[in-house]
Protein backbone atom coordinates (compact mmCIF):
# COMPACT_ATOMS: atom_id res chain seq x y z
CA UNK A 1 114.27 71.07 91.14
CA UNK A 2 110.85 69.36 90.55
CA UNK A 3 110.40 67.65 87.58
CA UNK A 4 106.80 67.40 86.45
CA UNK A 5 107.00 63.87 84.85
CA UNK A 6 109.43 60.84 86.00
CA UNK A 7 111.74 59.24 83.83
CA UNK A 8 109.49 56.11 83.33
CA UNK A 9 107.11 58.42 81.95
CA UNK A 10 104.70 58.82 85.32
CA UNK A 11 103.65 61.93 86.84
CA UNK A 12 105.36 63.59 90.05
CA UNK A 13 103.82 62.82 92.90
CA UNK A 14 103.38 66.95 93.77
CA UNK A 15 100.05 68.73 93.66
CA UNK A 16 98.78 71.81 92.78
CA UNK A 17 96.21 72.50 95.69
CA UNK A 18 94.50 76.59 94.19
CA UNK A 19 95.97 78.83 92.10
CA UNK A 20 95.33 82.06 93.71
CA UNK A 21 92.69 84.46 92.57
CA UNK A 22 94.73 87.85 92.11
CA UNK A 23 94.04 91.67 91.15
CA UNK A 24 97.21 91.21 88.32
CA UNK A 25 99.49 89.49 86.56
CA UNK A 26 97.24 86.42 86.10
CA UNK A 27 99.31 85.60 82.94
CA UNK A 28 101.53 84.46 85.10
CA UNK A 29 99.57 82.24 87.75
CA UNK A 30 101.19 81.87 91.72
CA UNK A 31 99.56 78.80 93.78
CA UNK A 32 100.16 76.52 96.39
CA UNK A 33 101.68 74.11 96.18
CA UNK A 34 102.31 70.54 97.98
CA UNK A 35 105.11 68.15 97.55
CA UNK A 36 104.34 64.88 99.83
CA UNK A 37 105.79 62.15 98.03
CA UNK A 38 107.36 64.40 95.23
CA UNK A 39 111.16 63.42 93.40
CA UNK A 40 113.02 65.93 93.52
CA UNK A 41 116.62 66.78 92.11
CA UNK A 42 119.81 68.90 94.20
CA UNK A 43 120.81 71.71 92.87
CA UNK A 44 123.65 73.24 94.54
CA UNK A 45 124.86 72.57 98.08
CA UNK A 46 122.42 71.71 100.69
CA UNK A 47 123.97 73.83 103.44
CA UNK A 48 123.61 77.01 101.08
CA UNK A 49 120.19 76.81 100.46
CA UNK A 50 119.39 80.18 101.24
CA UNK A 51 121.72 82.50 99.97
CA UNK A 52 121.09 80.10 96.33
CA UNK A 53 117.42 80.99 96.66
CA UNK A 54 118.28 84.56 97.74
CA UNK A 55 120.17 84.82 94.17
CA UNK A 56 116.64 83.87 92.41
CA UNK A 57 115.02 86.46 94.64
CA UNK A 58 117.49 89.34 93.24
CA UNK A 59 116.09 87.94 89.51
CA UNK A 60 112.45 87.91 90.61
CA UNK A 61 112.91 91.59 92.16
CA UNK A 62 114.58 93.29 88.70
CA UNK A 63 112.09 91.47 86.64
CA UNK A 64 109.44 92.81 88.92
CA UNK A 65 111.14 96.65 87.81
CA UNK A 66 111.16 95.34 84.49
CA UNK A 67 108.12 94.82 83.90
CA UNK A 68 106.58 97.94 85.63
CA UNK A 69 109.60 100.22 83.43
CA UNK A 70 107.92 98.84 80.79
CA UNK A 71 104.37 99.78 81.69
CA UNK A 72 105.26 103.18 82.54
CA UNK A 73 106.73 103.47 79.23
CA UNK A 74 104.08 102.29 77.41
CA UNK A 75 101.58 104.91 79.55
CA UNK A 76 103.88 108.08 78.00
CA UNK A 77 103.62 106.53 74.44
CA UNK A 78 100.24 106.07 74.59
CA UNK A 79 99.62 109.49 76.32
CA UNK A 80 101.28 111.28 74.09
CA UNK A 81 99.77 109.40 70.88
CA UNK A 82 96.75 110.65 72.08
CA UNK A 83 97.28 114.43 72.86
CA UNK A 84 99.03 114.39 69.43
CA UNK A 85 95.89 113.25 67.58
CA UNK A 86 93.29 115.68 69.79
CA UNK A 87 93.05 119.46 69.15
CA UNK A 88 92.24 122.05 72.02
CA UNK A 89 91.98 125.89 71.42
CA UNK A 90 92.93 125.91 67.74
CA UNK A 91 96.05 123.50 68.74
CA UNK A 92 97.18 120.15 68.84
CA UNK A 93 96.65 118.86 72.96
CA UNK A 94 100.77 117.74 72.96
CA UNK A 95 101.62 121.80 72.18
CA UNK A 96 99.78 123.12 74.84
CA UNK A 97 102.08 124.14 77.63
CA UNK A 98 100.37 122.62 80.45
CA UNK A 99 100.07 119.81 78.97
CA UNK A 100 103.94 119.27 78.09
CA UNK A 101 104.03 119.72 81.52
CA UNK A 102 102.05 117.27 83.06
CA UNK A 103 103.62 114.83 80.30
CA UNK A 104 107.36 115.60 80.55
CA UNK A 105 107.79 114.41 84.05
CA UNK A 106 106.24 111.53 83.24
CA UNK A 107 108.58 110.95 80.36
CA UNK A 108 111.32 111.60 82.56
CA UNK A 109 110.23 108.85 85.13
CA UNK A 110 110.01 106.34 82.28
CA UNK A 111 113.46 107.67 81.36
CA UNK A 112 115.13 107.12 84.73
CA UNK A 113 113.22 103.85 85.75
CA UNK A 114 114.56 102.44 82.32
CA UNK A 115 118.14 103.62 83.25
CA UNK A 116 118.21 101.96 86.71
CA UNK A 117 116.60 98.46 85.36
CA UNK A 118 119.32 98.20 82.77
CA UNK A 119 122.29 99.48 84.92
CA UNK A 120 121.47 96.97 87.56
CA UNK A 121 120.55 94.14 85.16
CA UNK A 122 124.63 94.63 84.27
CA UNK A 123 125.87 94.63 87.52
CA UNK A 124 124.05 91.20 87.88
CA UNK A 125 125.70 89.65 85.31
CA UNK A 126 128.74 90.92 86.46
CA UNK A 127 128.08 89.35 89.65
CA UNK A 128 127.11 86.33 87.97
CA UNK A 129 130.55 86.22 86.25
CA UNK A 130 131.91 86.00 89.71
CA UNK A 131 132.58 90.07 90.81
CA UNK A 132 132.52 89.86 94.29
CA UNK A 133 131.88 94.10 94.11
CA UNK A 134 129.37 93.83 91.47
CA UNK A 135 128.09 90.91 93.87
CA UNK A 136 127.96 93.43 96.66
CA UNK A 137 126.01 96.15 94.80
CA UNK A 138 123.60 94.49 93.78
CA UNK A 139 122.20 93.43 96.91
CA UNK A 140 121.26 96.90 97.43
CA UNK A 141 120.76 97.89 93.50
CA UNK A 142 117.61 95.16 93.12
CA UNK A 143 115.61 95.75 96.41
CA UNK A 144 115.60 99.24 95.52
CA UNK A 145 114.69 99.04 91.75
CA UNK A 146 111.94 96.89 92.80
CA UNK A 147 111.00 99.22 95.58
CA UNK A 148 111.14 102.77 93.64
CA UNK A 149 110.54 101.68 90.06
CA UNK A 150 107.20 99.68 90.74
CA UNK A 151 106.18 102.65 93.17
CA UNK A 152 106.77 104.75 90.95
CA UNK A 153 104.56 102.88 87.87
CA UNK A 154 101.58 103.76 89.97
CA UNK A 155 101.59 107.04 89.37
CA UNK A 156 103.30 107.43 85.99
CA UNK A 157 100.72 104.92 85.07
CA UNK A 158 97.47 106.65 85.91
CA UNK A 159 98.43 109.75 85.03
CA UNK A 160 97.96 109.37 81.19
CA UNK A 161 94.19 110.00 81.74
CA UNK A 162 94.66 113.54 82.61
CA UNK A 163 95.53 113.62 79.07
CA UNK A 164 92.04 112.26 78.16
CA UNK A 165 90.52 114.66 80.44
CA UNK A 166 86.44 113.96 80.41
CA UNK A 167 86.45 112.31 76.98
CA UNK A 168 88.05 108.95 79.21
CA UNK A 169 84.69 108.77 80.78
CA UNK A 170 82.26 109.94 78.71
CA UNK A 171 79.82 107.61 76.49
CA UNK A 172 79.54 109.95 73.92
CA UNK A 173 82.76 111.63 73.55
CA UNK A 174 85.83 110.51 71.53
CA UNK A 175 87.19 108.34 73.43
CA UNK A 176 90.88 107.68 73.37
CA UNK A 177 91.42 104.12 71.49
CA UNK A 178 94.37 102.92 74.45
CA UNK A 179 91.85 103.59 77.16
CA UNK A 180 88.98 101.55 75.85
CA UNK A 181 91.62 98.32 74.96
CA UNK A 182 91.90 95.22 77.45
CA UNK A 183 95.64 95.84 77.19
CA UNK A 184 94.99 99.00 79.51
CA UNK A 185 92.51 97.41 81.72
CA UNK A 186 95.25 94.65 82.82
CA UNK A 187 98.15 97.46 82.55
CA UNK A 188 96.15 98.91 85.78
CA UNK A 189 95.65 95.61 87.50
CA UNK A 190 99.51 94.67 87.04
CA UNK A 191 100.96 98.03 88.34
CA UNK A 192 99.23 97.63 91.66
CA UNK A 193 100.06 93.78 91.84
CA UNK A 194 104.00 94.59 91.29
CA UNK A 195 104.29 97.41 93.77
CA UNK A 196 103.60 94.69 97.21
CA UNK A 197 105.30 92.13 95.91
CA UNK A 198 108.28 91.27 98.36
CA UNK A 199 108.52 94.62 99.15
CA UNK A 200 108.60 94.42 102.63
CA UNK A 201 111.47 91.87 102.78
CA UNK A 202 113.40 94.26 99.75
CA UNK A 203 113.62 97.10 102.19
CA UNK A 204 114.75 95.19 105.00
CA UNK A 205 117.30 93.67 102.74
CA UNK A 206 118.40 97.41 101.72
CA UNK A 207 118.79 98.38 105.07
CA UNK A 208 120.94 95.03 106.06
CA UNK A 209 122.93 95.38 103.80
CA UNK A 210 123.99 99.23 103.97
CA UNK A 211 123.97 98.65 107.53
CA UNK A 212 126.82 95.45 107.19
CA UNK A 213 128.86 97.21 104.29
CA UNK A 214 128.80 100.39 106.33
CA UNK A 215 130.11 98.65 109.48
CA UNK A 216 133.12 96.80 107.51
CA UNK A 217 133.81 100.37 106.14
CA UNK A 218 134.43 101.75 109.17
CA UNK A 219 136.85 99.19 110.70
CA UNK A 220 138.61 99.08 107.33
CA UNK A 221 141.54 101.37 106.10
CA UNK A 222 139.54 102.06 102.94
CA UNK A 223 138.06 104.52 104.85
CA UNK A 224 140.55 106.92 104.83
CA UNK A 225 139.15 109.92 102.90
CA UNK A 226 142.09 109.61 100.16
CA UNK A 227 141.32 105.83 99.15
CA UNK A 228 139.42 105.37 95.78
CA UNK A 229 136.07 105.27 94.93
CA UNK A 230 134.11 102.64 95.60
CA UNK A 231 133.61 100.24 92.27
CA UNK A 232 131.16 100.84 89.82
CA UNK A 233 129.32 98.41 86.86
CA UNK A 234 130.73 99.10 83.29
CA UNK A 235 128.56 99.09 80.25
CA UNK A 236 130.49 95.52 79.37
CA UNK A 237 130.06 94.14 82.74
CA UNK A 238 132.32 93.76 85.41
CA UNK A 239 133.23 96.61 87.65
CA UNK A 240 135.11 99.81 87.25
């Protein structure tokens, strides 16, 4: 750890060389960083640096989900605040059949992205709490929520202007109030900034890690068809 001012009151001796100029998420800057000459304090053991920094990448990745759950289900609320406010043929837009079903798969995307973000946030703190099968799960529960879910936000995302239709892009027609706001404008930068980030290395780790459990599997006697199921988060954390 890094401190930014000493204990006689001076500043580190780090320095921030750019912060990076990027599409999204610029709420939350990324630079680069140099640390010639910088005091620095140990936190944990020095031969397990790694696997302590892998355990902040598992954080990083679910709050990367999080946050693009979160967009997707503010893109359904906001879709369907709007088709319930515009009329079409003598109806409201949301009680139009096609329209239900353009917006019901959305909703169901929000639904199940939701779902996965929360069960995995649990089996994280049950790892935390020292479950050494909730520990194992979520090596492959993370890289995939951060894989699918911020996938996934692209299109759930853009979608909602189907539900403008023209109006979205017309000067002179009622244009819905979401789609003229900043707030969407950076809701469409941040989904495609999410969707890259370490997503490469999340596979990979996926793949490793099916790949190691699935080896130790088959040279164990738990893989005898009649042994039990393989462990599963609780909603109070730990594993059932």
């Amino acid at each position: 750890m890094v401190p930014k001012v000493l204990e006689n009151g001076e500043r580190n001796g780090y320095t921030i060389d750019r912060l990076k100029d990027k599409l999204g998420t610029r709420s939350m800057p990324s630079g680069e960083v140099s640390l010639t000459g910088a005091y620095a304090l140990q936190v944990g053991e020095l031969d397990r640096g790694f696997r302590q920094m892998a355990e902040m990448v598992n954080t990083s990745r679910l709050s990367n989900a999080m946050r693009s759950s979160a967009l997707m289900r503010r893109a359904v609320r906001d879709a369907v605040e709007h088709t319930r406010q515009r009329e079409v043929f003598g109806k409201k837009l949301f009680d139009q059949p096609l329209m239900r079903a353009t917006l019901l798969p959305l909703a169901l995307d929000a639904e199940a992205a939701l779902s996965l973000v929360a069960y995995s946030a649990q089996c994280l703190q049950a790892a935390d709490a020292g479950d050494d099968s909730a520990r194992g799960l979520i090596r492959v529960l993370t890289p995939l929520a951060k894989h699918y879910v911020c996938k996934r936000a692209r299109a759930v995302t853009a979608r909602p202007w189907r539900s403008a239709a023209a109006t979205a892009t017309s000067r002179n027609g009622p244009t819905p109030a979401w789609s003229a706001t900043p707030t969407w404008a950076r809701s469409g930068k941040d989904r495609a900034t999410s969707s890259p980030w370490t997503c490469c290395g999340a596979c990979a780790n996926s793949v490793r890690t099916v790949n190691s459990r699935t080896r130790c599997a088959a040279s164990s006697p738990s893989s005898d068809p009649t042994a039990p199921p393989v462990p599963r988060c609780s909603p109070g954390g730990g594993t059932t």
